[in-house]
Protein backbone atom coordinates (compact mmCIF):
# COMPACT_ATOMS: atom_id res chain seq x y z
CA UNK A 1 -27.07 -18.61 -11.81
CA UNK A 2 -24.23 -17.77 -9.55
CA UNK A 3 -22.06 -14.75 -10.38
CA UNK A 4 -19.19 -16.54 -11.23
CA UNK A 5 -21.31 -18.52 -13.86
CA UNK A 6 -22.29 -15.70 -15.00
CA UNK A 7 -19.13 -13.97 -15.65
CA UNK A 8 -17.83 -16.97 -17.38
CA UNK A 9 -20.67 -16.01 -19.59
CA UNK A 10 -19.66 -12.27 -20.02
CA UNK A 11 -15.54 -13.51 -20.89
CA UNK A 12 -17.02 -16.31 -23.35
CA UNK A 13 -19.48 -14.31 -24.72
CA UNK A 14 -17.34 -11.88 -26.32
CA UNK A 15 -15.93 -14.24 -28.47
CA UNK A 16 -18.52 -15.94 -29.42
CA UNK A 17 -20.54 -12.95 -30.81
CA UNK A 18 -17.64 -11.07 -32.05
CA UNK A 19 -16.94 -13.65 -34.40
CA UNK A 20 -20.60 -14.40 -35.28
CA UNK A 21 -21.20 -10.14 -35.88
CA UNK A 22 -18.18 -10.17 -38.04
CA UNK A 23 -19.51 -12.81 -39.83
CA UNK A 24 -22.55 -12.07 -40.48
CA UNK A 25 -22.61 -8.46 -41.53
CA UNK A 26 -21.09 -6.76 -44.35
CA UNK A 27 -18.66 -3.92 -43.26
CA UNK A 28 -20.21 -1.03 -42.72
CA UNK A 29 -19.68 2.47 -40.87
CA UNK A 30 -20.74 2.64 -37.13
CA UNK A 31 -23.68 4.56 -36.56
CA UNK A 32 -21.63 6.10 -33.37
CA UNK A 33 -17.89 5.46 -32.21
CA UNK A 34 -16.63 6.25 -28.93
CA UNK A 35 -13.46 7.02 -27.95
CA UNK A 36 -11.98 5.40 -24.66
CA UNK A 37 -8.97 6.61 -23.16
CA UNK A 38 -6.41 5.62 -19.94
CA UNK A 39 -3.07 5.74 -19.24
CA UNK A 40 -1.50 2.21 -19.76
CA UNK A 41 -0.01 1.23 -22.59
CA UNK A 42 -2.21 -0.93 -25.27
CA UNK A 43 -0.60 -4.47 -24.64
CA UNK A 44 -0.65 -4.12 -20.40
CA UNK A 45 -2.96 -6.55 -18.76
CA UNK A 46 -5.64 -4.07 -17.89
CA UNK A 47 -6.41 -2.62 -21.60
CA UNK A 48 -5.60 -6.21 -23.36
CA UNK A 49 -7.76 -8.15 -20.70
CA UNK A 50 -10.25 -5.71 -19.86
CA UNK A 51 -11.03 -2.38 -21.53
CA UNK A 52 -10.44 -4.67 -25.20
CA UNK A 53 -12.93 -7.62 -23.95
CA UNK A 54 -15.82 -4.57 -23.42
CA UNK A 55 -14.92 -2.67 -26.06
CA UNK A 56 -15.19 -5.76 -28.02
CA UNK A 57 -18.10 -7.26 -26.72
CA UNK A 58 -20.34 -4.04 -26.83
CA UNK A 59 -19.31 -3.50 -30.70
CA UNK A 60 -20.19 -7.31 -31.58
CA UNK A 61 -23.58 -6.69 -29.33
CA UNK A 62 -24.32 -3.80 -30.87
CA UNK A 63 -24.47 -5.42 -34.49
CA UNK A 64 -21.26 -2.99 -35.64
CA UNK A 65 -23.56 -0.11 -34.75
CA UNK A 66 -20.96 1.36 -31.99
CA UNK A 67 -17.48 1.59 -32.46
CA UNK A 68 -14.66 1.88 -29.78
CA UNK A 69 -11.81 4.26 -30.80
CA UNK A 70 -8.85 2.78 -27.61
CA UNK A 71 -6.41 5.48 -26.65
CA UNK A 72 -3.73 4.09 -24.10
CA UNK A 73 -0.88 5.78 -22.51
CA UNK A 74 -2.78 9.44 -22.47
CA UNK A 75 -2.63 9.58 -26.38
CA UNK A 76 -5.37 11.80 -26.68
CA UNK A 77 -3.39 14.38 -24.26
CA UNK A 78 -3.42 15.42 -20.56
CA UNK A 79 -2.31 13.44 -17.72
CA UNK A 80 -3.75 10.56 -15.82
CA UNK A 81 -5.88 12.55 -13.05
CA UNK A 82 -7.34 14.62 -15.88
CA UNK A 83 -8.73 11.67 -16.92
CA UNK A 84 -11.96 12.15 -15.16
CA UNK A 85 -12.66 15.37 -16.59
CA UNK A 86 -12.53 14.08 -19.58
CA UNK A 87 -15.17 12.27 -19.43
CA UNK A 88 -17.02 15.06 -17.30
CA UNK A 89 -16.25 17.29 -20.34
CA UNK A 90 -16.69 15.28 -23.12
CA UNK A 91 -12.85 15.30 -24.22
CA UNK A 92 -13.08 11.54 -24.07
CA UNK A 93 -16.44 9.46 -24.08
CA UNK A 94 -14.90 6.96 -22.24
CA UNK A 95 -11.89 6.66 -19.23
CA UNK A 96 -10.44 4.21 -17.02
CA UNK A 97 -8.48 5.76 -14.53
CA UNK A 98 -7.32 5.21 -10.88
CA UNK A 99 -9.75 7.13 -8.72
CA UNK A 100 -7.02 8.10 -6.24
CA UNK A 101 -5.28 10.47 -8.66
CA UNK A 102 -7.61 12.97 -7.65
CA UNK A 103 -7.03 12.47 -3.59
CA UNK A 104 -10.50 13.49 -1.97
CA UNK A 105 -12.55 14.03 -4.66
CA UNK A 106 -14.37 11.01 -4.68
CA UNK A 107 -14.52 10.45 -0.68
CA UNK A 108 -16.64 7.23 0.23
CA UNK A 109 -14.46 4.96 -3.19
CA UNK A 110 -11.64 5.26 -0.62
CA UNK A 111 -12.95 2.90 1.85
CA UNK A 112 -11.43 0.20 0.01
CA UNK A 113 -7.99 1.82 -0.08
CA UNK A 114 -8.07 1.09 3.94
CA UNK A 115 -5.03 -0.79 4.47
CA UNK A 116 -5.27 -4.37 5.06
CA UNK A 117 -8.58 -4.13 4.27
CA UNK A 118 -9.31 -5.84 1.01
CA UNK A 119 -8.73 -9.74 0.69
CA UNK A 120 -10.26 -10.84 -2.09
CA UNK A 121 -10.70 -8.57 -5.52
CA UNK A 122 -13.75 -9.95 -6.54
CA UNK A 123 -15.59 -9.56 -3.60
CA UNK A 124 -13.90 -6.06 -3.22
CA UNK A 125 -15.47 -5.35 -6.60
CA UNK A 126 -18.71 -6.85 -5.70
CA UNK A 127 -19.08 -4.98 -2.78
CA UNK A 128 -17.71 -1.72 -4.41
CA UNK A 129 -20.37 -1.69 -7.34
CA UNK A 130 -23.32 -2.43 -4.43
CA UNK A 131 -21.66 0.77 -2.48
CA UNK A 132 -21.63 2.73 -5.82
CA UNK A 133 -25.24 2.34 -6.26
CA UNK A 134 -26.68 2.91 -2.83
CA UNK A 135 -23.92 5.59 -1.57
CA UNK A 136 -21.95 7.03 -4.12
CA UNK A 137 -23.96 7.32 -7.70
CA UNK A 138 -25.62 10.33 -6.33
CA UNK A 139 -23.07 12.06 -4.90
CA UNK A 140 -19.79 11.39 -5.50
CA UNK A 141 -20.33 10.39 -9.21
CA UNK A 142 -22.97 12.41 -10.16
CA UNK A 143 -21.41 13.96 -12.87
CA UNK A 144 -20.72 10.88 -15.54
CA UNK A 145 -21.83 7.60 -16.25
CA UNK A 146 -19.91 4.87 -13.85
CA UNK A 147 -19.68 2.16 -16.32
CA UNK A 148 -17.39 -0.35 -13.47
CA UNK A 149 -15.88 -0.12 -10.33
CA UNK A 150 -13.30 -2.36 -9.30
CA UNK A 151 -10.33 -3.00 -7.02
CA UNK A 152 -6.90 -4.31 -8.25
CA UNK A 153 -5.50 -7.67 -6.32
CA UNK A 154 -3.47 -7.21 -3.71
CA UNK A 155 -0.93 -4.00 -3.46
CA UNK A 156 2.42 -4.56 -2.38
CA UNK A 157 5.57 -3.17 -1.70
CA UNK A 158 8.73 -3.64 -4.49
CA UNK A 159 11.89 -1.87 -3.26
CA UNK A 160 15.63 -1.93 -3.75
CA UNK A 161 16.63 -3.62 -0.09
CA UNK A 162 14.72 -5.92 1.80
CA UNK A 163 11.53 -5.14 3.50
CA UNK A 164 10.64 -7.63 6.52
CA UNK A 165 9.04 -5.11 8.86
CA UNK A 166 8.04 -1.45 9.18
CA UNK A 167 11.03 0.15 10.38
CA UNK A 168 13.12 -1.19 7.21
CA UNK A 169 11.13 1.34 5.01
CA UNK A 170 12.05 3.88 7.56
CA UNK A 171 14.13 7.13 5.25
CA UNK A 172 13.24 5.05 2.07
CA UNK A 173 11.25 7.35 -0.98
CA UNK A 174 8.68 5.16 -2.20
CA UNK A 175 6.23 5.94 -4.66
CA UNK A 176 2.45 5.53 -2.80
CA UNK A 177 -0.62 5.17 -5.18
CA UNK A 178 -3.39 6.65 -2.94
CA UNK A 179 -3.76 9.24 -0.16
CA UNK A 180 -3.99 6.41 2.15
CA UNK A 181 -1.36 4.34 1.49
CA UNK A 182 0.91 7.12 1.44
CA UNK A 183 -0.46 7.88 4.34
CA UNK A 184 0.69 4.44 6.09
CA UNK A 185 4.03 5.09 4.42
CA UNK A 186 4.55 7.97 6.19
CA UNK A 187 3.90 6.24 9.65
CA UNK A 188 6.16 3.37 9.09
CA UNK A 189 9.08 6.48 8.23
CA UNK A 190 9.15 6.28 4.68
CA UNK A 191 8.47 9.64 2.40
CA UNK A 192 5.74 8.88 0.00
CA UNK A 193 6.51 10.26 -3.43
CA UNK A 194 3.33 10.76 -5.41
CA UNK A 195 3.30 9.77 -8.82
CA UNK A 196 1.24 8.39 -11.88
CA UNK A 197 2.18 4.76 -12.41
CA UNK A 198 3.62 5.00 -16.11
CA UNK A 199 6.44 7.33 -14.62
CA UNK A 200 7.68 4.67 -12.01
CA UNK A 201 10.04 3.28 -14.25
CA UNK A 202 11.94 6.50 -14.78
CA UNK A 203 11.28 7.14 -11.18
CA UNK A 204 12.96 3.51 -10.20
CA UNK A 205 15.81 3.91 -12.77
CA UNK A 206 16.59 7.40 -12.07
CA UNK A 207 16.85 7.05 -7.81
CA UNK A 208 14.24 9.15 -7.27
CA UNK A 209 12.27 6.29 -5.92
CA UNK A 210 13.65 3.90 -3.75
CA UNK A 211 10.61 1.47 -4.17
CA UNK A 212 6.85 1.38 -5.11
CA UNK A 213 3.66 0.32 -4.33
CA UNK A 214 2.06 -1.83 -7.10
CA UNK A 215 -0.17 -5.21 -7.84
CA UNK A 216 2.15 -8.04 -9.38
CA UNK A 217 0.11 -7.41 -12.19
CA UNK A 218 1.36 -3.77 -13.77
CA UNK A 219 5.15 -4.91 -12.99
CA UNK A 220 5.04 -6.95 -16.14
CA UNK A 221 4.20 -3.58 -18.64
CA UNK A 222 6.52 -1.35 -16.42
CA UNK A 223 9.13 -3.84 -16.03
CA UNK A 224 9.78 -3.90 -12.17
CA UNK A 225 11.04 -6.54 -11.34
CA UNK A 226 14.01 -6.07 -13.58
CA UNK A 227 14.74 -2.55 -11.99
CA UNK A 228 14.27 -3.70 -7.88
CA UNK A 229 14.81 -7.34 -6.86
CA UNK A 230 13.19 -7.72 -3.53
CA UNK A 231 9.30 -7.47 -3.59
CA UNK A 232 7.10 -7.34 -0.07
CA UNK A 233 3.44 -9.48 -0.36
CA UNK A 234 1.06 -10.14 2.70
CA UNK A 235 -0.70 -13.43 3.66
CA UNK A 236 -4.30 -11.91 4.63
CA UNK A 237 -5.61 -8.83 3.71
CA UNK A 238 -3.63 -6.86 1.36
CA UNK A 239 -1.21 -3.97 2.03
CA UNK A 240 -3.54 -1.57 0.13
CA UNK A 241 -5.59 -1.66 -2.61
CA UNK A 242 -6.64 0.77 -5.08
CA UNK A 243 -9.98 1.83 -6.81
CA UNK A 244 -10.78 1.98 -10.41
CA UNK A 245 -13.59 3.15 -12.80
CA UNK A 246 -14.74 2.95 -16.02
CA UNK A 247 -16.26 6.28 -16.93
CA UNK A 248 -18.89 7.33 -19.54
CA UNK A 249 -19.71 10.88 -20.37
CA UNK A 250 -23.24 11.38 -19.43
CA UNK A 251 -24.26 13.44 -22.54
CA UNK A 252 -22.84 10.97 -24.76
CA UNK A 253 -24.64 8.08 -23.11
CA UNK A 254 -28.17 10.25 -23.15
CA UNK A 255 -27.44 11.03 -26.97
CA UNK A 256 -27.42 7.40 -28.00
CA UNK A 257 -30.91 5.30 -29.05
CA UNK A 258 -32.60 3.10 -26.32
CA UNK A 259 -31.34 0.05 -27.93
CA UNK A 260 -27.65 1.20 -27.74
CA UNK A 261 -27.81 1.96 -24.34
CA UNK A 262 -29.35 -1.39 -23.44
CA UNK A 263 -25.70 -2.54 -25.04
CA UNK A 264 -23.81 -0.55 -22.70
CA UNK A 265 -25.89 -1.15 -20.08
CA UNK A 266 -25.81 -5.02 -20.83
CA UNK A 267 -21.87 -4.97 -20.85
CA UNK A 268 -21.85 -3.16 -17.65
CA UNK A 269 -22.21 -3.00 -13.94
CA UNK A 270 -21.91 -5.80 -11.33
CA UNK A 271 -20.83 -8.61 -13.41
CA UNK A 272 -18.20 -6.74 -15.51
CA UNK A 273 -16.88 -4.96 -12.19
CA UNK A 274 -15.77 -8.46 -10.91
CA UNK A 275 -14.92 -9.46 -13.87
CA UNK A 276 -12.89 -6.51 -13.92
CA UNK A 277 -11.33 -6.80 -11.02
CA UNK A 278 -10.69 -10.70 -10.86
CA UNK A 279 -8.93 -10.22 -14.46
CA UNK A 280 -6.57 -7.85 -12.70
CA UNK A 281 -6.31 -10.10 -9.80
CA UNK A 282 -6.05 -13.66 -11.73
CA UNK A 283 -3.17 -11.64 -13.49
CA UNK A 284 -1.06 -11.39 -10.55
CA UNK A 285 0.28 -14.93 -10.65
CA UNK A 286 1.98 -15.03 -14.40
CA UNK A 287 3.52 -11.78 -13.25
CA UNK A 288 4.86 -12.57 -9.89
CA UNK A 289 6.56 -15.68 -11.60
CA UNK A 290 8.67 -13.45 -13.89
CA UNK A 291 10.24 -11.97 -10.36
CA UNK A 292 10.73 -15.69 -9.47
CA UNK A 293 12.39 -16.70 -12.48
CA UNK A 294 14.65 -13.75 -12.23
CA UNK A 295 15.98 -14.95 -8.93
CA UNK A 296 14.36 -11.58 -7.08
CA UNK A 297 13.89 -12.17 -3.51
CA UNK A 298 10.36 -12.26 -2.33
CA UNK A 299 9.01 -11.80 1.30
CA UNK A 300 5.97 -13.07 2.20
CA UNK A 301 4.91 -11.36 5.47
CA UNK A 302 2.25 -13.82 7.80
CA UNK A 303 -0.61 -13.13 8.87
CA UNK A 304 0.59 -13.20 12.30
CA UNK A 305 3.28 -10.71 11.67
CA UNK A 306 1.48 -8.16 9.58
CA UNK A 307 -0.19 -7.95 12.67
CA UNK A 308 2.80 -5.07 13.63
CA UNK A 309 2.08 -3.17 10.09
CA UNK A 310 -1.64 -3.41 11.23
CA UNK A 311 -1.10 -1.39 14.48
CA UNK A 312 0.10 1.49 12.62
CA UNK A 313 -2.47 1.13 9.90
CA UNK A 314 -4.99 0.96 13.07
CA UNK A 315 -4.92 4.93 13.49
CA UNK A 316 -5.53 5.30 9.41
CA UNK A 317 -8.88 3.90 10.01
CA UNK A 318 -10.02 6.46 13.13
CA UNK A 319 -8.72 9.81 11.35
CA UNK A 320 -10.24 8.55 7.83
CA UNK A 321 -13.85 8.18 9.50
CA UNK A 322 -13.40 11.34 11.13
CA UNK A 323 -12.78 13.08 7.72
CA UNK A 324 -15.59 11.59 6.09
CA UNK A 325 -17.69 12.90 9.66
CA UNK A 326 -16.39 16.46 8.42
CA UNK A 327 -17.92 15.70 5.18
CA UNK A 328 -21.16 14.95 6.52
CA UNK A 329 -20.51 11.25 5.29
CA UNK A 330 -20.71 8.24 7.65
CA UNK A 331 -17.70 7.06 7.17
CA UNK A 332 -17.76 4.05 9.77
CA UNK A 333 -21.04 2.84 8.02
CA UNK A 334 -19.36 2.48 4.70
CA UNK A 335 -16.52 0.52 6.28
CA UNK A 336 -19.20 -1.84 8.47
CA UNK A 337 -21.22 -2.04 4.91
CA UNK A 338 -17.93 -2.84 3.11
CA UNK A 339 -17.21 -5.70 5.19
CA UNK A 340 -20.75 -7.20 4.81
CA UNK A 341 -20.73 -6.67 1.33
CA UNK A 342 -17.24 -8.28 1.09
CA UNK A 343 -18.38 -11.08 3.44
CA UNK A 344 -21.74 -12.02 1.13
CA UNK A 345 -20.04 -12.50 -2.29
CA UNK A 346 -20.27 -15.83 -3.13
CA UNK A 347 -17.67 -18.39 -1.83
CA UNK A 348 -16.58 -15.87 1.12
């Protein structure tokens, strides 16, 4: 069975056995509920598409044993890089969160923030989960339960004038959503403004952001395409890209019987990380037609002339290997093991 079979399974699935579960047991009181918390609103694509279809699918597979509490936009408290010590600390049992919010802290995720590194999401995701296990479980995430790890599709630019090539960004405050990118912002003359992604709005609205650096997909819940009207994409490998996890606190996961950890265990890992991450991706089209139909004016940057943004994202790639060298991490092995891993998902 391919993957992509078998995440057809994982998205029909859910359905399937929440309605059968429902039906088929009385209601009764979870033997344990979990809360999950992240810092989107409820009805964006990323908790209606993807946190609700696990949440969903481990309660129905669990036989109503486990409930899932959902907490979007930070409703349990904190901000959006406190998220993963949350689920370090047991605050929350479970987080999404963008693993960049906490810039270094979680080294070898960020060689999939490389800019124009990442061209497909699923196989970004694919790859990213195969890294997790063999590079980063013990190290970088030793400390909770990785439930997913995904990438978003591909990041671009969405600004208030027209961006064609590098030096139109030049003086323009745009909002960055990793260490890297920001850092490519910075060579191409912009100032990067860092910021959590449910603040752009107010950020767009208010001037203090001249543009941002999102997916298609979040522009639908935040509304961005109705605040800028030209919007940057790349032919090829995106812009940037940005990491993601799904996050379980450890003791919680050690406290629960065999059999309910086979559930979570069951609803996680390789297949829901591309799941994951081609939901995001797959949700980039609907959104991107919303710009369209508001008569915003998109730029879509070839291959062969990204090739000038690539020069100055060439440099990114030498001083981030270097910094993982000062780590003691091999940082030009993870991006030669990204690549392969990439280049083996099925269909690439």
């Amino acid at each position: 069975m391919t993957t992509r079979r078998k995440l057809f399974g994982f998205v029909g699935a859910a359905a399937v056995a929440a309605a059968a579960s429902f039906a088929a047991l009385p209601a009764q009181a979870a033997d344990v509920t979990l809360t999950m918390h992240q810092f989107l609103p409820p009805q964006a694509n990323v908790p209606k598409l993807v946190l609700d279809v696990w949440a969903d699918k481990v309660e129905a597979d669990s036989g109503g044993r486990i409930e899932v509490e959902r907490y979007g936009s930070m409703a349990l408290g904190g901000k959006p890089p406190e998220l993963m010590d949350q689920a370090i600390d047991g605050i929350a049992d479970v987080v999404w969160t963008v693993v960049g919010y906490t810039p270094g802290r979680f080294p070898r995720t960020e060689v999939f923030e490389l800019p124009f590194f990442v061209a497909d999401a699923r196989a970004a995701s694919y790859a990213y989960w195969k890294l997790f296990e063999s590079d980063m479980k013990d190290t970088d995430f030793k400390d909770v339960k990785i439930l997913g790890t995904w990438v978003h599709g591909p990041g671009l630019l969405h600004t208030n004038k027209p961006v064609t090539v590098p030096g139109d960004l030049a003086g323009m405050k745009i909002r960055g959503g990793s260490r890297l990118a920001n850092d490519l912002l910075s060579r191409v003359g912009a100032t990067p403004v860092g910021m959590p992604v449910p603040s752009i709005p107010e950020g767009l609205s208010k001037g203090v952001l001249d543009g941002t650096t999102i997916p298609w997909e979040v522009t639908t819940a935040l509304k961005v395409s109705e605040l800028v009207h030209n919007h940057t994409e790349f032919d090829g490998p995106a812009l940037y890209n940005l990491t993601f996890v799904l996050a379980m606190n450890k003791d919680k996961y050690e406290s629960l019987p065999d059999d309910l950890k086979k559930v979570i265990d069951d609803n996680s890992g390789l297949d829901f990380s591309v799941f994951a991450g081609g939901t995001q991706s797959d949700s980039d089209g609907p959104a991107r037609e919303i710009a369209v139909g508001l008569g915003n004016n998109i730029i879509t940057v070839s291959e062969a002339d990204a090739a000038e943004w690539g020069k100055l994202a060439q440099p990114i790639y030498a001083d981030w290997v270097a910094d993982m060298d000062s780590k003691g991490i091999d940082g030009q092995a993870l991006i030669d093991n990204a690549r392969k891993l990439m280049a083996e998902y099925p269909g690439n």
